[in-house]
Structures are given as structure tokens and as C-alpha cells.
Protein backbone atom coordinates (compact mmCIF):
# COMPACT_ATOMS: atom_id res chain seq x y z
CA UNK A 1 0.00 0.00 0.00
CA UNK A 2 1.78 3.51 -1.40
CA UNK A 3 -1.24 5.86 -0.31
CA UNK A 4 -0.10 9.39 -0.67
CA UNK A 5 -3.68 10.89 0.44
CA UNK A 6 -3.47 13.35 2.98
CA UNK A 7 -3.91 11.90 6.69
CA UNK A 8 -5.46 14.98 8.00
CA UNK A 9 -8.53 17.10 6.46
CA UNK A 10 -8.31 19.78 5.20
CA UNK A 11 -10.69 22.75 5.58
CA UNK A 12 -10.09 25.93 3.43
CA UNK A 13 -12.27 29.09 4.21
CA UNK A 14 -12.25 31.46 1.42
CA UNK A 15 -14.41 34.64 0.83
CA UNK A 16 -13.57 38.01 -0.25
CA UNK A 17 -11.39 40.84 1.40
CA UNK A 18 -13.17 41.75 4.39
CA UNK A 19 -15.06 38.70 4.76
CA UNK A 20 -13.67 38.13 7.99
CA UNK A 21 -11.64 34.68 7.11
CA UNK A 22 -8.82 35.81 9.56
CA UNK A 23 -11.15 36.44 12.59
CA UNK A 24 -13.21 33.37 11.93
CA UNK A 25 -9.97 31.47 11.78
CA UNK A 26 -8.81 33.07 15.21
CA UNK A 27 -11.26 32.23 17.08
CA UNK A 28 -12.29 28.83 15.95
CA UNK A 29 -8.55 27.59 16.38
CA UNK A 30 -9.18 27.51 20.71
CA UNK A 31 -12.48 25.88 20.24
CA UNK A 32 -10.63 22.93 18.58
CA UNK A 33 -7.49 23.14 20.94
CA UNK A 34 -9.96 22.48 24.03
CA UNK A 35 -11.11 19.53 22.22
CA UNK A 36 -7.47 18.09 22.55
CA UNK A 37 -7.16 18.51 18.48
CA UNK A 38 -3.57 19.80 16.61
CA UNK A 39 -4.53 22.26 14.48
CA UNK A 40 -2.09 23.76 11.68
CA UNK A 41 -3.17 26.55 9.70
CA UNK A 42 -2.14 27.43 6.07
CA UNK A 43 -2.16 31.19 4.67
CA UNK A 44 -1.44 32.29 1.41
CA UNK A 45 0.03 36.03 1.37
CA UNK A 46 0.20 37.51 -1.82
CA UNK A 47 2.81 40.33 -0.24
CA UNK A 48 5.44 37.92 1.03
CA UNK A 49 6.54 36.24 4.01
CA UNK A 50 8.10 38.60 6.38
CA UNK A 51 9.89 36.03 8.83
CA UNK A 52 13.25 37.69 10.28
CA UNK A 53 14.54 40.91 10.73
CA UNK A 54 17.26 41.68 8.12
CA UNK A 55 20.99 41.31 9.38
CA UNK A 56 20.14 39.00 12.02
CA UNK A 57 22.33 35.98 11.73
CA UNK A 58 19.54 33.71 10.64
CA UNK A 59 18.43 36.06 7.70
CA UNK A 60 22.34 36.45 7.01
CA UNK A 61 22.43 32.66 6.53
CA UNK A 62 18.68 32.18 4.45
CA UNK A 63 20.21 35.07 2.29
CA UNK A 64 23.52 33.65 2.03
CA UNK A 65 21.38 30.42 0.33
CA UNK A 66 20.59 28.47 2.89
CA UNK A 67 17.64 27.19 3.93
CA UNK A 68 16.93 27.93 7.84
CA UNK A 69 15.41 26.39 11.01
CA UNK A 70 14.56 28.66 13.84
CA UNK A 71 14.29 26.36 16.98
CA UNK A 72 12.80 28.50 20.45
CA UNK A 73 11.81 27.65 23.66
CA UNK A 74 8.29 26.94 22.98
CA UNK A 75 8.34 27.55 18.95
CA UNK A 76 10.03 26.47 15.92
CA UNK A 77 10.16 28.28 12.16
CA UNK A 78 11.54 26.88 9.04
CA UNK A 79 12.28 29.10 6.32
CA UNK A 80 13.11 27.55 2.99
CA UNK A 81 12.38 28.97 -0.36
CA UNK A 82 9.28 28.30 -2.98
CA UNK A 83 10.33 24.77 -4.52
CA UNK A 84 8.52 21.56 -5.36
CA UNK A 85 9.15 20.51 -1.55
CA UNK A 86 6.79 23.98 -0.34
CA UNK A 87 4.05 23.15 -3.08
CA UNK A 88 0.53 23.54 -1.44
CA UNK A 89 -0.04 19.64 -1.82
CA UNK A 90 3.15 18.87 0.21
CA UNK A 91 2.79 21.68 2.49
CA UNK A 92 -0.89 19.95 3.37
CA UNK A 93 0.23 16.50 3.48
CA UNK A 94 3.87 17.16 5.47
CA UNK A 95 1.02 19.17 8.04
CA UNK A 96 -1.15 16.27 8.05
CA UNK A 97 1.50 13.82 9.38
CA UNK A 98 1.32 16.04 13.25
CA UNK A 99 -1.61 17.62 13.27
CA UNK A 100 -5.39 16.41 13.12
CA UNK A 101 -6.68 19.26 11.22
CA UNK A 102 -5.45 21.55 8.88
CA UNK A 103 -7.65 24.56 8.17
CA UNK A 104 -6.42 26.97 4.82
CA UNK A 105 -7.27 30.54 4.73
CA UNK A 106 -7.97 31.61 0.88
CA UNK A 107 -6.96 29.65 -1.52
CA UNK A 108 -10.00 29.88 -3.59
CA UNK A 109 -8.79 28.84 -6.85
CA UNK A 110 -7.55 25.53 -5.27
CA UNK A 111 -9.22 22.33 -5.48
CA UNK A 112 -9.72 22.44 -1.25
CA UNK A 113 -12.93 21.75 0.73
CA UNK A 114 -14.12 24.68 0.92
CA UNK A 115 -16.43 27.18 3.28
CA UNK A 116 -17.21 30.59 1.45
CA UNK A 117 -17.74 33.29 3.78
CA UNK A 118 -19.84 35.99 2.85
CA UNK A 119 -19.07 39.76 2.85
CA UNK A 120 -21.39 42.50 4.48
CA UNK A 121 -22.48 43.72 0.54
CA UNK A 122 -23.63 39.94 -0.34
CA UNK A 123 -21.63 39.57 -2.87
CA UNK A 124 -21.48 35.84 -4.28
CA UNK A 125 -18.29 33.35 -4.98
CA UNK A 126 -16.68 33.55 -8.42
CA UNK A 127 -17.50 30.69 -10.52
CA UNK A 128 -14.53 29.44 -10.89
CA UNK A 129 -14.69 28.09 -6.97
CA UNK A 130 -14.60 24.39 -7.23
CA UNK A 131 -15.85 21.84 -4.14
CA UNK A 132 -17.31 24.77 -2.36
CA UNK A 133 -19.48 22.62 0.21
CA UNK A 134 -21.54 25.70 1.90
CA UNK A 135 -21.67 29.19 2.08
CA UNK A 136 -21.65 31.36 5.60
CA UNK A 137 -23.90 34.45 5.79
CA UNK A 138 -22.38 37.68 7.43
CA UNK A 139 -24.79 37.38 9.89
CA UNK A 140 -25.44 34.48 12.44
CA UNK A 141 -23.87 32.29 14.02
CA UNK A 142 -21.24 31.27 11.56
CA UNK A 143 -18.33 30.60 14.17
CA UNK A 144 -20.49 27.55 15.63
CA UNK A 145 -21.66 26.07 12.00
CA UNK A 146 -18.01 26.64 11.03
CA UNK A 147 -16.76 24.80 14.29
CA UNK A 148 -19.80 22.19 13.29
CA UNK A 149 -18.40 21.80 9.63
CA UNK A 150 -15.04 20.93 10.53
CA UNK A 151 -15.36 18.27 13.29
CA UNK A 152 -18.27 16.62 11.14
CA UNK A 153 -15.10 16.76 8.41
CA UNK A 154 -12.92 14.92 10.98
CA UNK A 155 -15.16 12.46 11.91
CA UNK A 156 -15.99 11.58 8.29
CA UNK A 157 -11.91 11.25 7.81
CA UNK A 158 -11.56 9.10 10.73
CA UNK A 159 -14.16 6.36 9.32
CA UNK A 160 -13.07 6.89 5.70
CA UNK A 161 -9.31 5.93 7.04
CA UNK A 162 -8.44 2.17 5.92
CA UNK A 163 -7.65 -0.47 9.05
CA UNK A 164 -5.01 -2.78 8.73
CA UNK A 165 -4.75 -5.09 11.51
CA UNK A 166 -1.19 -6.28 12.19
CA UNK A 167 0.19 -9.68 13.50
CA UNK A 168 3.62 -9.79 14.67
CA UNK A 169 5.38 -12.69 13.89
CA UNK A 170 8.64 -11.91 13.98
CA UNK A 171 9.95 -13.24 17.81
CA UNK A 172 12.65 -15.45 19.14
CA UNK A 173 9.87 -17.03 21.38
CA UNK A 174 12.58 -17.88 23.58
CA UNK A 175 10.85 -18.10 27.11
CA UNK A 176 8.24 -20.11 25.07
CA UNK A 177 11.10 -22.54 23.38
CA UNK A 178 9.39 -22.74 19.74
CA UNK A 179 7.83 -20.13 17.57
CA UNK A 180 4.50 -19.15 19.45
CA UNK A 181 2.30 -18.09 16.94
CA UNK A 182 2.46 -21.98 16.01
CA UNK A 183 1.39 -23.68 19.24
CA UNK A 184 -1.99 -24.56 18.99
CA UNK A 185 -5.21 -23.83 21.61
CA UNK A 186 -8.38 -25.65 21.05
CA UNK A 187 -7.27 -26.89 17.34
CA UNK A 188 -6.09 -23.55 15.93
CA UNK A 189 -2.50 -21.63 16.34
CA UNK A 190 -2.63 -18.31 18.21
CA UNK A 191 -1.76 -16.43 15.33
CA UNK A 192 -4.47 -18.13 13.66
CA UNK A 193 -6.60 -17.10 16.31
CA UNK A 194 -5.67 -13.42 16.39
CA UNK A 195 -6.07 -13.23 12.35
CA UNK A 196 -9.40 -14.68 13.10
CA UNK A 197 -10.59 -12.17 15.80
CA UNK A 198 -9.11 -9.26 13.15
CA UNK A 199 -10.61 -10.07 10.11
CA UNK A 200 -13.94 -9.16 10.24
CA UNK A 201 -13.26 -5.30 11.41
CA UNK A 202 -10.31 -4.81 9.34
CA UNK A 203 -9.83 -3.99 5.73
CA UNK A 204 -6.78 -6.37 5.59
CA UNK A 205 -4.29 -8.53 8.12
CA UNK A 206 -0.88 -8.42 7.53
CA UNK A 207 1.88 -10.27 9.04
CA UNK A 208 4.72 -8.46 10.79
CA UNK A 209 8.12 -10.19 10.67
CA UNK A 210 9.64 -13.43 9.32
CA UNK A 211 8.51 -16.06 11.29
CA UNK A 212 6.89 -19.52 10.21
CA UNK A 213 2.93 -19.47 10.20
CA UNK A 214 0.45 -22.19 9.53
CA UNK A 215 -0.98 -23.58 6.31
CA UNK A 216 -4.13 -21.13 7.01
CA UNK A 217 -1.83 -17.77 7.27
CA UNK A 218 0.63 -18.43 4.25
CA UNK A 219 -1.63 -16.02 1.94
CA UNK A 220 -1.62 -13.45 3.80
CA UNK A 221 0.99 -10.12 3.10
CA UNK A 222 4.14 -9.99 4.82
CA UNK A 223 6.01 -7.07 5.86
CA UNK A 224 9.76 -7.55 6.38
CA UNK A 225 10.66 -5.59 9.16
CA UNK A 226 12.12 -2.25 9.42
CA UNK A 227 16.03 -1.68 9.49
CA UNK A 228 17.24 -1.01 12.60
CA UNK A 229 14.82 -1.20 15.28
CA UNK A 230 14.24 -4.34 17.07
CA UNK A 231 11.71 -6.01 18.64
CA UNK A 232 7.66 -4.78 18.10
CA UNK A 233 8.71 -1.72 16.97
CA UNK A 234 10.49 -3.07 13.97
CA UNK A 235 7.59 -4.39 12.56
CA UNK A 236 4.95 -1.63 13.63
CA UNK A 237 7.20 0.86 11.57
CA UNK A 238 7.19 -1.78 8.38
CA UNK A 239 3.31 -1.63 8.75
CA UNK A 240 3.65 2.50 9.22
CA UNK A 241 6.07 2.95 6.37
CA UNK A 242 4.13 0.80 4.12
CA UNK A 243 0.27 2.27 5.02
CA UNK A 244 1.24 5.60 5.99
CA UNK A 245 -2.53 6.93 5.73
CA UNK A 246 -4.23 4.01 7.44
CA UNK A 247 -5.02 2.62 10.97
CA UNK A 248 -3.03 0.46 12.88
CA UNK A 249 -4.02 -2.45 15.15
CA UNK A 250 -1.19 -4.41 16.14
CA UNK A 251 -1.35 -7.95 18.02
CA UNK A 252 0.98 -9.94 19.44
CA UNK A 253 0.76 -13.43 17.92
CA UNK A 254 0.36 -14.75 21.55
CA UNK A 255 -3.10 -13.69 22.40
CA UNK A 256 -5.14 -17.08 23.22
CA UNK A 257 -8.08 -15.51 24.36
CA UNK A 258 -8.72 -12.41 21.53
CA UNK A 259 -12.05 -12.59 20.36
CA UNK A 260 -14.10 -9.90 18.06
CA UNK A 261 -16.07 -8.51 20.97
CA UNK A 262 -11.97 -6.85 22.32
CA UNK A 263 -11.46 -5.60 18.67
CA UNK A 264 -15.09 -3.98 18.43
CA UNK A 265 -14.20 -2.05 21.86
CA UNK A 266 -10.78 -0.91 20.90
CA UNK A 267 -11.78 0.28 17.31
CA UNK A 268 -14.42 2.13 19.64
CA UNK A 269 -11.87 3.48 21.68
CA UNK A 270 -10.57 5.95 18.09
CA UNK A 271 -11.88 9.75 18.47
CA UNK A 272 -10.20 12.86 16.58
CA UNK A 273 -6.92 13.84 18.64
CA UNK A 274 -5.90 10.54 19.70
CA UNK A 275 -2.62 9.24 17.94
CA UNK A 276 -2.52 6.17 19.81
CA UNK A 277 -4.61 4.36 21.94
CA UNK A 278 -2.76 2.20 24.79
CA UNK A 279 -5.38 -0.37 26.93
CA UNK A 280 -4.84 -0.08 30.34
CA UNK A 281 -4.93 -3.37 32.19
CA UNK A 282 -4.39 -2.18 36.20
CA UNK A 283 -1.30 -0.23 36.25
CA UNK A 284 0.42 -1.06 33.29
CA UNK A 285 -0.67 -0.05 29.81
CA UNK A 286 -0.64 -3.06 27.02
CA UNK A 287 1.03 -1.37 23.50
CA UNK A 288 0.56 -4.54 21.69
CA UNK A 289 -3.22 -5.58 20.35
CA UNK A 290 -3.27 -1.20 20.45
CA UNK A 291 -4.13 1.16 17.85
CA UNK A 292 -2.01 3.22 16.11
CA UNK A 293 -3.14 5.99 13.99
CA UNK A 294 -1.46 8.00 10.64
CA UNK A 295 -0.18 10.95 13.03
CA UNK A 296 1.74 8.36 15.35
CA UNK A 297 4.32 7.13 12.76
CA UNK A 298 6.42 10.25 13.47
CA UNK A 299 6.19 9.50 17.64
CA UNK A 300 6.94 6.07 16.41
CA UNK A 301 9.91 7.24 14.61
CA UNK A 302 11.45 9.44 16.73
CA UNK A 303 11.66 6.71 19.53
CA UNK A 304 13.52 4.39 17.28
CA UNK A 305 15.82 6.87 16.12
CA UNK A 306 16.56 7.17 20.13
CA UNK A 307 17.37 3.52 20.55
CA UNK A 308 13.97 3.02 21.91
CA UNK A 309 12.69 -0.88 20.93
CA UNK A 310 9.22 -0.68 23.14
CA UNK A 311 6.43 1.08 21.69
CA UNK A 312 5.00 1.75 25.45
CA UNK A 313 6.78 4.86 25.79
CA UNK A 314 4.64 6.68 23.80
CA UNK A 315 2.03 6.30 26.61
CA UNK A 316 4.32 9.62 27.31
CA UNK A 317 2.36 11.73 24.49
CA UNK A 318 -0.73 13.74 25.47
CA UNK A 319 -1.89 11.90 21.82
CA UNK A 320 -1.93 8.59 23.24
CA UNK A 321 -5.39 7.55 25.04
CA UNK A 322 -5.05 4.81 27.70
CA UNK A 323 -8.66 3.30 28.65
CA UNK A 324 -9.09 0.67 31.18
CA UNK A 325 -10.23 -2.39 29.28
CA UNK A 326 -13.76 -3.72 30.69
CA UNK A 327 -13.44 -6.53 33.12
CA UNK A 328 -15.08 -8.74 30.63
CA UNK A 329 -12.52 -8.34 27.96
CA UNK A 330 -9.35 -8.21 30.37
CA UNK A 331 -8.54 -11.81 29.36
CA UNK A 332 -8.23 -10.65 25.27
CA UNK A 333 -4.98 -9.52 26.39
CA UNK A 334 -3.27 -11.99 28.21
CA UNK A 335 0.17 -13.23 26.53
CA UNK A 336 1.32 -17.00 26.43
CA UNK A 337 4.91 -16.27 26.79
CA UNK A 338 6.20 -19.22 29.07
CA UNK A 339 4.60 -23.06 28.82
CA UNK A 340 3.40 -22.66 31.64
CA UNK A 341 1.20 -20.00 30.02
CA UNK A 342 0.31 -21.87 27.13
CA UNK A 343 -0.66 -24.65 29.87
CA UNK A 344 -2.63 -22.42 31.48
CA UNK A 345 -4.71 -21.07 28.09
CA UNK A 346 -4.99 -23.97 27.10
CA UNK A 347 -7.04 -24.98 30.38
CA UNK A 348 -9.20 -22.52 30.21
């Protein structure tokens, strides 16, 4: 899968001068902050970018041809010049990757989603305006419908998103002694049991890693996994890199118990603003049979870059949701590592 569609929508509100685009903007960014969303926000200035003060050092270098990030205490700038890389397209999509929304001011000749806001004389929207989905009076309440507009866009992106549920296959198994996802409970292998729990909510299961798999499995895609990284992580990046626009469930293939009724809760678990989403089982949160969303793969990256080989850390991020399973699904989630595990599963 090579999806290059943009992970977050996009919302562009365009209108004529004095149609109060800027101040609608403004003030519908905090209403979408408080809802725990990233918002980014696009502006096309037909005077020019006015980003430094000429003959500070940074200017000095962007003028001597360089291209030049501006790192703060609590802000960060990038100033590059107008290439293929700063196209609107890439702008949107590079956005998309850390933020949940993007919202464009202008941009009316674009083909955006588009809101048309209406100026105090009435006049209408050229007709060259393409995908313009509803027009904003002057007067009313156009800050609520426009806050209305936009979330209804998110949740519409969030249930168009593909799911690809992930097995990972790719273990030494040593506590266990042979390849897990093999042993067998009740007449079918645990990995055959996890594919079985996925498949009906998911638009596809891939396996994650190199290990051996039953007769039953062999058809499925497999992912080699990612230079680099070991352990889960390898293979959750393979599944990132390779569906960069869809959602993630990854399993362990050592889940005896998974059943449907575990996947139905966690895919209801997904809302707008949450990256990841991290079952919490007592104390501990479980980052295997989790869901990982588009906007994580960066978190995801940055931890391997650090060394890190377990995914749990991003429990760290304010983007990553951690809800206590229900008592009635705890089991879902219990690993056959050891035999005396598998003993145990098997038992029940």
C-alpha cells in the first residue's frame, strides 16, 4: 500500500477581502485546541513572508542560500524557499503527518474543501470556486456552523481511514522454546486465532516479521521488518512505512483468548486527537493488540531513532489515550509467553 492521500482534512475558508476569514480562523482555532485537536493553519500572502529581521544571523544565513530552522523555547520556524518541496499539496500533506486538522485561509482557486464566507455587501463566490461545500452568511452564528463543519469533516476522515490489523510474527519465542504463533489452543494456532478475531473489522491482516505461520496464514501479506529497530517496533514501523494513511491495530501473535467482541471495543476506543490508543490493564498499559493511527508514525519514529525498541513509551504523548479495558474483555490480552502459560490457556 503507497497511499499518498493526505492523513489529516483539510478545511479551506475562502471569501472576499473583508469577509472576515482571519477572525473566523482566530477564534475557531481555541475551540478545537480544548477539544485536545492539533490544528495547523495554512495562509497564502500575496505580499510575502516577512519572517526575520534583516541582518540578524539567521536572515544572514537564508540570504547567504541556505535554507533555515529557527528552533525557540516553545516555537520552531523553518524558512526555505518556494520549490517543489513547499508546493501547497506537500505543504498539506507534510502538516497532516502532526496535526489532526489543517484549516487553509484563501486559496480559492484551489481544489480544497471549501467554506465561502460571505461579505457585508452579499456579494457571491466567483465561478470558478470548485468543491465549495456551503456558504456562511455575514450574519449568524457562523463561528459555531463553522466549528460544526469541521469536526463533522474529521469524523468523516476518521471512518473513511483504511484499518489494517497487524500480527507480529517476527519473535525469538525464547521463554516459550518454539515459535508461538504456532502452538496450537483448542485446534487452531494463536496467530491463527488473532487473524481470526481481526478479520472481520479490518480492511486487511498483515503479518509483521519473518517467522513460520500455519498452512491457514501463508496467503496473507508480509512485511519484512524495518532496518534497525528491534523487537515490536520493527515491525509496527514496516506496517507504518508501508500504510502511511491508514489505521493500525497491532497484536501480538500470543493472544489465546482475543475474540471480536476486544477488537469492536478498541476500534471504539478511536476519536479525533488521539494518535494512539494504549489499553490499560491495572497499572500497566498493554502497546501490543493497540491502535495506532497516521499521526503516530512520526512519535513512532522518533523513539527508534533514540534507541527506543518498546512502543510503550509513547504512553508519554498527550496523543496517546489509555482506557481501562472492561473486566469482561481483560482476558483478550493476556500473553502465552512461558509453557506454563500456554498450559494455562490452554485450560481454560
Amino acid at each position: 500500500m503507497t497511499s499518498h492521500s493526505k492523513i489529516a482534512p483539510v478545511v479551506a475558508f475562502c471569501g472576499w477581502s473583508g469577509s472576515g476569514k482571519t477572525f473566523l480562523i482566530e477564534a475557531l482555532i481555541p475551540r478545537l485546541t480544548a477539544r485536545g485537536l492539533a490544528v495547523a493553519v495554512v495562509k497564502h500572502d500575496a505580499h510575502g513572508v516577512q519572517l526575520d529581521t534583516p541582518g540578524k544571523d539567521s536572515d544572514r544565513f537564508f540570504r547567504a542560500g541556505a535554507g533555515v530552522a529557527l528552533r525557540g523555547a516553545d516555537e520552531f520556524a523553518w524558512r526555505t524557499r518556494p520549490s517543489e518541496a513547499t508546493s501547497l499539496e506537500r505543504t498539506l500533506r507534510t502538516l497532516g503527518r502532526c496535526h489532526d486538522v489543517v484549516l487553509v485561509e484563501g486559496h480559492k482557486e484551489t481544489p480544497l474543501f471549501k467554506v465561502w464566507l460571505s461579505s457585508r455587501d452579499g456579494a457571491p463566490p466567483p465561478s470558478m470556486v470548485e468543491n465549495l461545500v456551503e456558504e456562511l452568511p455575514w450574519e449568524g452564528e457562523r463561528l459555531e456552523r463553522a466549528e460544526s463543519i469541521v469536526l463533522t469533516r474529521l469524523e468523516h476522515s476518521l471512518k473513511a481511514r483504511p484499518i489494517i490489523g497487524g500480527i507480529l510474527v517476527g519473535g525469538a519465542s525464547r521463554r516459550m522454546g518454539r515459535p508461538k504463533q504456532l502452538l496450537e489452543i483448542a485446534g487452531r494456532s494463536m496467530a491463527e486465532r488473532v487473524a481470526g478475531a481481526l478479520e472481520p473489522h479490518v480492511d486487511e491482516v498483515v503479518l509483521l516479521g519473518s517467522g513460520p505461520v500455519g498452512k491457514s496464514l501463508i496467503g496473507l501479506r508480509r512485511l519484512v521488518d524495518a532496518a534497525g529497530p528491534s523487537g515490536p517496533m520493527a515491525g509496527i514501523l514496516a506496517a507504518m512505512r508501508w500504510a502511511p494513511s491508514a489505521t493500525l491495530i497491532i497484536g501480538a501473535c500470543d493472544h489465546p483468548h482475543i475474540e471480536g467482541e476486544a477488537v469492536r471495543w478498541l476500534l471504539g476506543q478511536r476519536r479525533p486527537g488521539r494518535w494512539a490508543v494504549m489499553p490499560t490493564l491495572g497499572a500497566g498499559v498493554e502497546p501490543l493488540f493497540a491502535i495506532y493511527e497516521p499521526q503516530a508514525a512520526e512519535l513512532i519514529e522518533d523513539l527508534a531513532a533514540a534507541g527506543t525498541s518498546a512502543p510503550r513509551f509513547l504512553v508519554d504523548s498527550p496523543r496517546t489515550a489509555t482506557p481501562q479495558v472492561p473486566e469482561n474483555l481483560r482476558r483478550c490480552w493476556f500473553n502465552a509467553n512461558t509453557p506454563r502459560d500456554l498450559a494455562t490457556a490452554q485450560e481454560d
